[in-house]
C-alpha atoms as a PDB file:
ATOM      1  CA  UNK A   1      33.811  -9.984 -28.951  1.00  0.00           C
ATOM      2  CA  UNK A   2      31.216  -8.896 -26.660  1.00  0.00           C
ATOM      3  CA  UNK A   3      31.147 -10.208 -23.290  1.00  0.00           C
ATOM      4  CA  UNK A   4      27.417 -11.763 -22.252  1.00  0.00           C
ATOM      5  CA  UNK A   5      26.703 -10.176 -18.695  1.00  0.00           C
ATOM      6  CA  UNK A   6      27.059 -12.886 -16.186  1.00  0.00           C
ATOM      7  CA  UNK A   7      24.869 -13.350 -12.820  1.00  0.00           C
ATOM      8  CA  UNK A   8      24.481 -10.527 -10.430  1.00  0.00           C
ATOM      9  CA  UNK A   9      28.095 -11.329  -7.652  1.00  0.00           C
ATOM     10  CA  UNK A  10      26.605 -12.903  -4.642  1.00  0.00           C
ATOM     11  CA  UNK A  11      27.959 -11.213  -1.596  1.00  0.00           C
ATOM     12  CA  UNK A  12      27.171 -11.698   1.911  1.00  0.00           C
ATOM     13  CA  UNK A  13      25.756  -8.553   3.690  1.00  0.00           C
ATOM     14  CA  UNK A  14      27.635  -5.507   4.164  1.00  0.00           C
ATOM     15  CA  UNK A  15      26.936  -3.903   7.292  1.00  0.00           C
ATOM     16  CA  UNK A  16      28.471  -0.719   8.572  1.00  0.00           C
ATOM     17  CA  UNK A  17      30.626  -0.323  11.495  1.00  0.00           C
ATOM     18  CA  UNK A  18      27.994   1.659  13.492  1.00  0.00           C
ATOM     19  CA  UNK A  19      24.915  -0.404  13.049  1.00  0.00           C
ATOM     20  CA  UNK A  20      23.731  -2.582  15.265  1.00  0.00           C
ATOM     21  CA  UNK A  21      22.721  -6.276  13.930  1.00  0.00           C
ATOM     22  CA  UNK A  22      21.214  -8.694  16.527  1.00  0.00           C
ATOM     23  CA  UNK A  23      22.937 -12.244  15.804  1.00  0.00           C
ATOM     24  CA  UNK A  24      19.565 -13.685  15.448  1.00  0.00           C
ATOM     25  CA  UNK A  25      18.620 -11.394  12.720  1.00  0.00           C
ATOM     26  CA  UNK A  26      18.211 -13.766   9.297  1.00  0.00           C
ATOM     27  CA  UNK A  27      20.019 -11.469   6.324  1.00  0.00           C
ATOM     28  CA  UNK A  28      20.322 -12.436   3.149  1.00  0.00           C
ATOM     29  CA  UNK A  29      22.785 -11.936   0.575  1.00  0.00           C
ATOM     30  CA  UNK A  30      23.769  -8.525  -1.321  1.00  0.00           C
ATOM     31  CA  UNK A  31      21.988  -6.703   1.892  1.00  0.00           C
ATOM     32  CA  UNK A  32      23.588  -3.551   3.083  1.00  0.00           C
ATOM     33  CA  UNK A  33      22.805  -1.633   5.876  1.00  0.00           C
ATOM     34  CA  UNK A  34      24.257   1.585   6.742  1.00  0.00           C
ATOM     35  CA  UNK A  35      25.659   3.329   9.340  1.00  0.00           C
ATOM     36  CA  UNK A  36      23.344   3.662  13.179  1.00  0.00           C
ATOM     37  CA  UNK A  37      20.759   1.255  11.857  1.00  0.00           C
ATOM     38  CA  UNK A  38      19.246  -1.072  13.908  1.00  0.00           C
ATOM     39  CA  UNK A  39      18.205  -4.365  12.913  1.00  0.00           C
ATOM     40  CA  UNK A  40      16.315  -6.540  15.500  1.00  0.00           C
ATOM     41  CA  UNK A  41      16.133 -10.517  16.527  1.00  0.00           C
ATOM     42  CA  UNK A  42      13.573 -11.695  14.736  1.00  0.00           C
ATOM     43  CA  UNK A  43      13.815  -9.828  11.393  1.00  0.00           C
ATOM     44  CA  UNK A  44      14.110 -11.384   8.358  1.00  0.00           C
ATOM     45  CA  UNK A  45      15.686  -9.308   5.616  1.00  0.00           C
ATOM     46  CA  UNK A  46      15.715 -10.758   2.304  1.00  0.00           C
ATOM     47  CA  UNK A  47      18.646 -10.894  -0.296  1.00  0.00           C
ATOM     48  CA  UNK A  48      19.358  -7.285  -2.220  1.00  0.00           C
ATOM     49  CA  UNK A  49      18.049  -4.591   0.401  1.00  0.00           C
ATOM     50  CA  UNK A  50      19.084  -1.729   1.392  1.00  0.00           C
ATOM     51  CA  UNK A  51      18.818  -0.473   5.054  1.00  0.00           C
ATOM     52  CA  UNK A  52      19.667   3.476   5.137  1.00  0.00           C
ATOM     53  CA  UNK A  53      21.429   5.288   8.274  1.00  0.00           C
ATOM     54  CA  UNK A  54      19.327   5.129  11.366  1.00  0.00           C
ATOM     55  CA  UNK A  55      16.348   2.877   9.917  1.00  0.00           C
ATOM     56  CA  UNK A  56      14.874   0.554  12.784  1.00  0.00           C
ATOM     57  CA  UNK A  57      13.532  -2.622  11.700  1.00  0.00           C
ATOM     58  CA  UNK A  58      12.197  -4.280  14.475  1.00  0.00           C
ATOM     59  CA  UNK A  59       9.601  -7.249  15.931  1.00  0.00           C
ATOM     60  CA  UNK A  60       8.450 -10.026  13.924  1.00  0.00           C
ATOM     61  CA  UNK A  61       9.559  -8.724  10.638  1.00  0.00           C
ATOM     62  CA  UNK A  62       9.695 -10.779   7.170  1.00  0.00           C
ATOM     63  CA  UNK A  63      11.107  -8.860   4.243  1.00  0.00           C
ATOM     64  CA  UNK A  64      11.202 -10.295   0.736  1.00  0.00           C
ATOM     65  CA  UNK A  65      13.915  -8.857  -2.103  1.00  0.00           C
ATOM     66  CA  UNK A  66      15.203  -5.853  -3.021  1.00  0.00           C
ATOM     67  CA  UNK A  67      13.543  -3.167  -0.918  1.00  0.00           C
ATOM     68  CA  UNK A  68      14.943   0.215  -0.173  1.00  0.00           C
ATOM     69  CA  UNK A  69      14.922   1.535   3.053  1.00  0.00           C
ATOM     70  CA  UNK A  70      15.713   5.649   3.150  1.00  0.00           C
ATOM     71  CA  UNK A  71      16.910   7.483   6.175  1.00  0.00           C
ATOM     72  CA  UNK A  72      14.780   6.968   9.876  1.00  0.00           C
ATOM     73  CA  UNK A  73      12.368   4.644   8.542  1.00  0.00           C
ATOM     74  CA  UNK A  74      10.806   2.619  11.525  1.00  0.00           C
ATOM     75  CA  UNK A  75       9.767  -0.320  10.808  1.00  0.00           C
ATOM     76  CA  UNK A  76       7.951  -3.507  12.119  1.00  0.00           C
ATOM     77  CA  UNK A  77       7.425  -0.862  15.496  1.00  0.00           C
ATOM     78  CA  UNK A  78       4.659  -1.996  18.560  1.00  0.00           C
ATOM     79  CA  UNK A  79       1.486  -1.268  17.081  1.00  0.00           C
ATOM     80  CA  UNK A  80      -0.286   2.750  18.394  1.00  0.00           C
ATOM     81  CA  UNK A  81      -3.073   0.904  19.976  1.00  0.00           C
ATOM     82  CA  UNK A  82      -4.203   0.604  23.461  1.00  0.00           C
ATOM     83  CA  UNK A  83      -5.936  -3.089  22.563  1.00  0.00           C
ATOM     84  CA  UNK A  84      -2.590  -4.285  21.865  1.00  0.00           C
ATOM     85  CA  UNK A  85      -1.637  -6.734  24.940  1.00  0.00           C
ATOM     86  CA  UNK A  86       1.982  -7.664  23.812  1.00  0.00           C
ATOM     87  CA  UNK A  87       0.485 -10.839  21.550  1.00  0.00           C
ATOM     88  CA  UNK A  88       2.310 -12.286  18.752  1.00  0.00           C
ATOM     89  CA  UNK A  89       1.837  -9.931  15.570  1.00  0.00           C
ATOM     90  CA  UNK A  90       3.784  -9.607  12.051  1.00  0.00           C
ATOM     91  CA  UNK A  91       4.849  -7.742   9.421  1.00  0.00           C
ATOM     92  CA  UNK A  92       4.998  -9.174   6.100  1.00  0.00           C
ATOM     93  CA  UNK A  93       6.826  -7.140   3.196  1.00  0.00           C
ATOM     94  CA  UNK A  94       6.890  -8.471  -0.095  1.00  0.00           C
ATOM     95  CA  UNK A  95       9.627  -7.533  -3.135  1.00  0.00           C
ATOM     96  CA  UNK A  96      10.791  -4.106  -4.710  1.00  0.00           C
ATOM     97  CA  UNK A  97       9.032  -1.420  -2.384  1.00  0.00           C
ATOM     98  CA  UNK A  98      10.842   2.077  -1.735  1.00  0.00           C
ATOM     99  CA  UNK A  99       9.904   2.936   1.957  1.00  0.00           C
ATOM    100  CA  UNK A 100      11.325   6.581   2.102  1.00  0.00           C
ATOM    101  CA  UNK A 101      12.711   8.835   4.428  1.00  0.00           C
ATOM    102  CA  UNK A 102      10.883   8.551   8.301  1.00  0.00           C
ATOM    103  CA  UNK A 103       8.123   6.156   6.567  1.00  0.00           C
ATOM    104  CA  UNK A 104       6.491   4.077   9.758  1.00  0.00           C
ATOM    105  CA  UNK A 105       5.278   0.405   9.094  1.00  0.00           C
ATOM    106  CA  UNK A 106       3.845  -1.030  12.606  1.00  0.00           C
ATOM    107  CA  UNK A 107       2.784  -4.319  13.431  1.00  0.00           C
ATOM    108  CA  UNK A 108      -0.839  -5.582  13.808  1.00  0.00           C
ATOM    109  CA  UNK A 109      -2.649  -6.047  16.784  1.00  0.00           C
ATOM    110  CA  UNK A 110      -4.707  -9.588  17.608  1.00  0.00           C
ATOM    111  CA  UNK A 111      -2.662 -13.094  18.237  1.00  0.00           C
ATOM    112  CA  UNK A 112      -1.123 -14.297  14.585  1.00  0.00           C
ATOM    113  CA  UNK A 113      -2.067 -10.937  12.632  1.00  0.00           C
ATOM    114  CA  UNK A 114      -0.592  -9.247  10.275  1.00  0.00           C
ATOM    115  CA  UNK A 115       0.291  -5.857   8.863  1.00  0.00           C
ATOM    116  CA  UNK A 116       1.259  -6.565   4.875  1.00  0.00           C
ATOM    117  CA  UNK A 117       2.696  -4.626   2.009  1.00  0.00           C
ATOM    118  CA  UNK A 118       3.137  -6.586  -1.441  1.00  0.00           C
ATOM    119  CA  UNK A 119       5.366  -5.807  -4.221  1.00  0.00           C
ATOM    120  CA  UNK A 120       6.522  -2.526  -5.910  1.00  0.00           C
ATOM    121  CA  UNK A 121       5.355   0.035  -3.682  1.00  0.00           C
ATOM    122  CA  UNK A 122       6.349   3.225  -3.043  1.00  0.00           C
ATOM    123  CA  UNK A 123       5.646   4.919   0.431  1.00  0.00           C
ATOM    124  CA  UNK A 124       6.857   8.519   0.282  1.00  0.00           C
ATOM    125  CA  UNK A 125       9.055  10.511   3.188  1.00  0.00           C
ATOM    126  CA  UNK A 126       6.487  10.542   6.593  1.00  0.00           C
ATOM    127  CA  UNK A 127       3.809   8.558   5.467  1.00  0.00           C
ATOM    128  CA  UNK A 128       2.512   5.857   8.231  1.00  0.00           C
ATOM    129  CA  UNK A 129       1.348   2.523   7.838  1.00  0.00           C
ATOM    130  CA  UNK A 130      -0.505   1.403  11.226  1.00  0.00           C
ATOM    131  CA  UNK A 131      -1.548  -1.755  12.255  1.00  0.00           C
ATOM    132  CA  UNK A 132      -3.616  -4.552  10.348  1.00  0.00           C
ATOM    133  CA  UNK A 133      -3.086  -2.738   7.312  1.00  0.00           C
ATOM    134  CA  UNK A 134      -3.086  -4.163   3.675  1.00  0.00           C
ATOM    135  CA  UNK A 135      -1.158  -2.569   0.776  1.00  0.00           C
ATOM    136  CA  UNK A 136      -1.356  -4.424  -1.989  1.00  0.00           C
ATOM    137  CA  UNK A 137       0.793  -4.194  -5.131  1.00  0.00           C
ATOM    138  CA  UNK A 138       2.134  -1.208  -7.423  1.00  0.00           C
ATOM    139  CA  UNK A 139       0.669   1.801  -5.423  1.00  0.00           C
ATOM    140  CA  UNK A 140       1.882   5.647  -4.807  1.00  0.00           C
ATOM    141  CA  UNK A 141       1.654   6.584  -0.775  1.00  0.00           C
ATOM    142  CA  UNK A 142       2.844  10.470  -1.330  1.00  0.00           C
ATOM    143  CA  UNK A 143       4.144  12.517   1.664  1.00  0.00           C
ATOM    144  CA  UNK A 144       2.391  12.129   5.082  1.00  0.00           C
ATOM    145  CA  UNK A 145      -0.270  10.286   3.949  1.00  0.00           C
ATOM    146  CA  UNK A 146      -1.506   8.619   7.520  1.00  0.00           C
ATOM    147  CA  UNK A 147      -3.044   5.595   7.046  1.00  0.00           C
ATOM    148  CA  UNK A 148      -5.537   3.744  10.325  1.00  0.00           C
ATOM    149  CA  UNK A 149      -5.544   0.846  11.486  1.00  0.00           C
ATOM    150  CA  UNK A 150      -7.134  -1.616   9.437  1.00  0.00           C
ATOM    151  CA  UNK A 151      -6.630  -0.145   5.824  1.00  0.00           C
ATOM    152  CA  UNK A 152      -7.063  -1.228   2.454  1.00  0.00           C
ATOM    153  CA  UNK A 153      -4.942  -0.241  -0.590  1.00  0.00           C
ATOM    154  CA  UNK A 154      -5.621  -2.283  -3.769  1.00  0.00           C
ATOM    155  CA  UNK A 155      -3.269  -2.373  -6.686  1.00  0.00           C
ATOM    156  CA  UNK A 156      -2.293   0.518  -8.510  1.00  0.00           C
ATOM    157  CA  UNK A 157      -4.293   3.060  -6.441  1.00  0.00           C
ATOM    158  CA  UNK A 158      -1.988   6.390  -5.482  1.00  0.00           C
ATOM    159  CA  UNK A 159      -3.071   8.750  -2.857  1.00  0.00           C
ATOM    160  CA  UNK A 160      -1.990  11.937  -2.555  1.00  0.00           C
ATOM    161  CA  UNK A 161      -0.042  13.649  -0.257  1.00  0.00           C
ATOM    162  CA  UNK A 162      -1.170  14.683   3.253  1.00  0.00           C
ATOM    163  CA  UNK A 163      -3.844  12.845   3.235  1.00  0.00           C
ATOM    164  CA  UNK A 164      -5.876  11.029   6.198  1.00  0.00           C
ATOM    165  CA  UNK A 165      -7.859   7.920   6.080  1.00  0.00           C
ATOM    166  CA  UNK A 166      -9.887   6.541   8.543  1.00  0.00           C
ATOM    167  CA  UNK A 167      -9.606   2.973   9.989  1.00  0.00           C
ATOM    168  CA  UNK A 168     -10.976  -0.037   8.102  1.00  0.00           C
ATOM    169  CA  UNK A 169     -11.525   2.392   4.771  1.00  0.00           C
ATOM    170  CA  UNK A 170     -10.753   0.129   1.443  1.00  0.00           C
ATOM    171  CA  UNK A 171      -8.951   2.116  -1.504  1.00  0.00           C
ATOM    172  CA  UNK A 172      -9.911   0.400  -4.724  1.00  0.00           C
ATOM    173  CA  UNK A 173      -7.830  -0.653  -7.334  1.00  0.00           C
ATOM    174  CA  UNK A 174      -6.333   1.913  -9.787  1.00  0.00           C
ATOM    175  CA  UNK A 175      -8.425   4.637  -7.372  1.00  0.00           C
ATOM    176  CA  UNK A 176      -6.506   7.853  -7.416  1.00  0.00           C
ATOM    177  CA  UNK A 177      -7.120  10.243  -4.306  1.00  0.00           C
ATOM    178  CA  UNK A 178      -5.943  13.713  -4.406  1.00  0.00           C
ATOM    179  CA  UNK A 179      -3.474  15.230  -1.832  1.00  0.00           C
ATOM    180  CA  UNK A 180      -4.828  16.683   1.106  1.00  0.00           C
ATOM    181  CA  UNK A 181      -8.446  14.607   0.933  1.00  0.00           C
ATOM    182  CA  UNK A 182     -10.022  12.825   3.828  1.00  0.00           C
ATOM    183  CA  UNK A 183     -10.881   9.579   3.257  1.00  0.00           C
ATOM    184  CA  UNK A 184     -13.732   8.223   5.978  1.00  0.00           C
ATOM    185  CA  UNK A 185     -15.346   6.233   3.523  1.00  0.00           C
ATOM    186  CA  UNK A 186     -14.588   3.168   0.690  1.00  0.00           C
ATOM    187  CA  UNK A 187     -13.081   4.699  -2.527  1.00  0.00           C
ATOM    188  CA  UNK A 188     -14.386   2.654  -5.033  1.00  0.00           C
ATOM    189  CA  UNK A 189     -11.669   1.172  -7.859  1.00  0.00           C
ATOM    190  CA  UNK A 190     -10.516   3.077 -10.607  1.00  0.00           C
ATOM    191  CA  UNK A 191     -12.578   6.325  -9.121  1.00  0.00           C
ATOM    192  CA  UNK A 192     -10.696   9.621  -9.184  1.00  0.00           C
ATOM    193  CA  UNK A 193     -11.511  11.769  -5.608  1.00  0.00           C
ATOM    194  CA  UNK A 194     -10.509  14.813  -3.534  1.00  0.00           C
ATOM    195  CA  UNK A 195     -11.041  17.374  -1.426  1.00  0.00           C
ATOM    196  CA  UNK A 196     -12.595  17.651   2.344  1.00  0.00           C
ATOM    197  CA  UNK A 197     -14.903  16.834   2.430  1.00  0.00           C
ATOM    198  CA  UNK A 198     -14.010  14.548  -0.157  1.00  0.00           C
ATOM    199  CA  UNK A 199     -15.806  14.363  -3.427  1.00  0.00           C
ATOM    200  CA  UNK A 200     -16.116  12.275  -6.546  1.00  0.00           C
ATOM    201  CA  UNK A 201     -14.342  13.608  -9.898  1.00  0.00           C
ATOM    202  CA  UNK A 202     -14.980  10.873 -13.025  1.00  0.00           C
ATOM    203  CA  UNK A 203     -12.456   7.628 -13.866  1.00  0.00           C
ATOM    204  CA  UNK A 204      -8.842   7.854 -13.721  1.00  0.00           C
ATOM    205  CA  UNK A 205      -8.562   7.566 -16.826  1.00  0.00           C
ATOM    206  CA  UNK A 206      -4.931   9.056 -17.537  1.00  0.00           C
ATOM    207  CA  UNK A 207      -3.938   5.843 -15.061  1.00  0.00           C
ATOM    208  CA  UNK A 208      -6.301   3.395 -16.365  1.00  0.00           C
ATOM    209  CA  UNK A 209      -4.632   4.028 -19.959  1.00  0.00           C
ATOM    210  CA  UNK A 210      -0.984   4.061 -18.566  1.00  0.00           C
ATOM    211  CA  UNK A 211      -1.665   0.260 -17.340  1.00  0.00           C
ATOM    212  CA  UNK A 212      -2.793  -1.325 -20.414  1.00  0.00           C
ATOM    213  CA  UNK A 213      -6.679  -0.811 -20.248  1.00  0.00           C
ATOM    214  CA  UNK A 214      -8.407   0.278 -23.635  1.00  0.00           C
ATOM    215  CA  UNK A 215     -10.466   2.607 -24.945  1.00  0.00           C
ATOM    216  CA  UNK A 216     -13.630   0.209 -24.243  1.00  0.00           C
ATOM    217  CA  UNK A 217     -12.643  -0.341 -20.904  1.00  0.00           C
ATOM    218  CA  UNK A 218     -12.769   3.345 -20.135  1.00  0.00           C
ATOM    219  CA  UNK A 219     -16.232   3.761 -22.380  1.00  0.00           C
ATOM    220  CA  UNK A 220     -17.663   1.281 -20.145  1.00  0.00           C
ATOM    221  CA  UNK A 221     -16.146   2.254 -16.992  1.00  0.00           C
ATOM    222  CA  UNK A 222     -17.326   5.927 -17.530  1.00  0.00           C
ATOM    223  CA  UNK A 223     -21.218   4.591 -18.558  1.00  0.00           C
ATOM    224  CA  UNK A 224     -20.950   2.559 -14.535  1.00  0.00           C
ATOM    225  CA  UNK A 225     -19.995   6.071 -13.324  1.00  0.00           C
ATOM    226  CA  UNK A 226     -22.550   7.909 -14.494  1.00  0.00           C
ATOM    227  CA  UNK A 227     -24.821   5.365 -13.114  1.00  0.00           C
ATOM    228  CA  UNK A 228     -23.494   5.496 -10.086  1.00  0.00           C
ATOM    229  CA  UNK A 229     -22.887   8.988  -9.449  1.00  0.00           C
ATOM    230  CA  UNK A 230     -25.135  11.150 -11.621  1.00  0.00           C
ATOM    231  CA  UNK A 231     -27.980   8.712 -12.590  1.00  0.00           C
ATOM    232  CA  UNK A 232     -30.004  10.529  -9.222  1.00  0.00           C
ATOM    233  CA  UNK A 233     -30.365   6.415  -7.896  1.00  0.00           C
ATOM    234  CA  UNK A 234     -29.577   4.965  -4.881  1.00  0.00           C
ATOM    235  CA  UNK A 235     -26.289   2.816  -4.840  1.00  0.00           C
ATOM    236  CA  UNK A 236     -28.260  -0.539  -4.700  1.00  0.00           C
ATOM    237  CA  UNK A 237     -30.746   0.821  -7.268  1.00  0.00           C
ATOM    238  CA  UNK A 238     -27.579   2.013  -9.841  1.00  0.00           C
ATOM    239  CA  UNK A 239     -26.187  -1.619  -8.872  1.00  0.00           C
ATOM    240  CA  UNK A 240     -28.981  -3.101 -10.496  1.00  0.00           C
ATOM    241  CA  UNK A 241     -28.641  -0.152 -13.602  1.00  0.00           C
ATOM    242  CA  UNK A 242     -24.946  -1.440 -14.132  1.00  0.00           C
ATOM    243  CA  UNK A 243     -25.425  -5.063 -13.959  1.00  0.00           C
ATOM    244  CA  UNK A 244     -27.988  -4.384 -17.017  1.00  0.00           C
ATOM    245  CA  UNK A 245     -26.864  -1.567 -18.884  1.00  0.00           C
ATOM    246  CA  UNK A 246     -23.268  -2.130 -18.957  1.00  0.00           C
ATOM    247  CA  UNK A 247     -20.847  -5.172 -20.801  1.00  0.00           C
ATOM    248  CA  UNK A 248     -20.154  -6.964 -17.794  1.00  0.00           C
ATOM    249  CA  UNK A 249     -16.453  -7.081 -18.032  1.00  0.00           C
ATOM    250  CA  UNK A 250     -14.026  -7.843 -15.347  1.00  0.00           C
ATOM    251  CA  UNK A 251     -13.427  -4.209 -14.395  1.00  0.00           C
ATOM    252  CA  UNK A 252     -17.229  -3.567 -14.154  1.00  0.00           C
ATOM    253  CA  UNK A 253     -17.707  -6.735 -11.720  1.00  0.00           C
ATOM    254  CA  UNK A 254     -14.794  -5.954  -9.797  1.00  0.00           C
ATOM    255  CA  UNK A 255     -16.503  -2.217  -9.312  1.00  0.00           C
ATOM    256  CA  UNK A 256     -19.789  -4.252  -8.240  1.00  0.00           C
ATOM    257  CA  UNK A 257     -18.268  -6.433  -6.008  1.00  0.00           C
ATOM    258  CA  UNK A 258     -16.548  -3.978  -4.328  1.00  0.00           C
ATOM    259  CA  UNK A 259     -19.527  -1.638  -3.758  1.00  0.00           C
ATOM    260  CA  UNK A 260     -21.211  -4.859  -2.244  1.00  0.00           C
ATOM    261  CA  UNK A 261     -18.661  -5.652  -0.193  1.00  0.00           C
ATOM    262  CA  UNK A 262     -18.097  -2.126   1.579  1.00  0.00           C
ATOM    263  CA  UNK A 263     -19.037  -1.997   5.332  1.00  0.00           C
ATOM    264  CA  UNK A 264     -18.483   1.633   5.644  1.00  0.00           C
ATOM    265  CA  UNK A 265     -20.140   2.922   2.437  1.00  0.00           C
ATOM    266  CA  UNK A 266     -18.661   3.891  -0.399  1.00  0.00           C
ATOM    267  CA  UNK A 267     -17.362   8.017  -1.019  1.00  0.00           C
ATOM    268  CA  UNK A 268     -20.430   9.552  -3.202  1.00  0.00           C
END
């Protein structure tokens, strides 16, 4: 008779001879961290991760469960800006993000702030997270993508490889950037881009489909693009097109609200 799998063994953390652990450092179980990391006094590292040779996790650093940390990653580092005066600042990781090889994460700058990454990420070798920035959940950093301070990545967007983005620029949901773009403006969600200078190129429609949206949602997506982008009107005058001429679904008042909401104007 078949055995039912029990309970994943609860172990307390492994840590290798050569790393260095401060004793206030909070680990949790099943954690292993290999050999020249460095793990500092006020890090929190949450049950089932995995801290590769010579990562640096540093400052006031919370990490949730079962994140992967790949060779040289720096994390929780003094923010690159000259504002910073040595105030308290964070960095909040959530659960199930891949942070690969030489990936930086730095804290945020202001009293209380916060650099944050959610769930189920996946930051690719050399890209760089600076301070105050937002990831959200379920996005694709590729290589060397740099992000400035003050960044926005909603869920699901990926951005391609080598590319910049300029501070306080918001990535929309399901948005898919192509590698080697510049990004000094708001992406709009589930808007395909690339290039620099950057341009517009349709609906991501390949991801839209591969995370559950339908047919309609795509149809009606695509009729708000055209609106937007190749109507000939203003933004605020294709706003008022959209709201209008399209089903007012959740996707379409997410796009809206967005748009409305974008202090440094959206890519067109």
């Amino acid at each position: 008779m078949n055995k039912v799998p029990g309970p994943h063994p609860v172990r307390e953390a492994e840590i290798h001879p050569t790393a260095v652990v401060h004793p206030s450092a909070r680990l949790g179980h099943n954690v292993t961290i290999g050999p020249h990391a460095v793990i500092g006094a006020d890090v929190v590292l949450g049950p089932d991760c995995v801290v590769g040779s010579s990562v640096l996790i540093e400052g006031r650093t919370v990490i949730g469960r079962g994140n992967r940390f790949f060779h040289s990653a720096a994390i929780g580092c003094e923010p690159q800006d000259k504002k910073f005066g040595g105030e308290t600042s964070f960095v909040e990781i959530g659960d199930n993000n891949d942070f690969r090889e030489f990936c930086t994460v730095h804290a945020a700058t202001g009293e209380g702030e916060k650099t944050r990454l959610g769930d189920g990420n996946l930051l690719m070798a050399y890209v760089h997270i600076a301070h105050n920035c937002h990831i959200q959940d379920n996005t694709v950093l590729a290589n060397a993508v740099n992000l400035a301070g003050h960044v926005t990545v909603e869920s699901g967007a990926i951005v391609g490889g080598m590319t910049p983005v300029h501070q306080f620029v918001r990535i929309g949901s399901y948005a898919f950037v192509g590698g080697a773009s510049r990004l000094p403006q708001d992406v709009p969600p589930f808007i395909k881009v690339a290039g620099n200078p950057v341009e517009v190129a349709g609906i991501n429609s390949i991801g839209l489909k591969r995370n559950g949206y339908t047919d309609r949602d795509v149809r009606n997506l695509k009729q708000a693009y055209r609106l937007l982008y190749r109507s000939g009107l203003n933004v605020t005058q294709a706003l008022d097109k959209i709201a209008t001429e399209c089903e007012l679904t959740g996707q379409i008042e997410d796009l809206m609200a967005f748009i409305r909401r974008s202090d440094r104007g959206i890519v067109r």
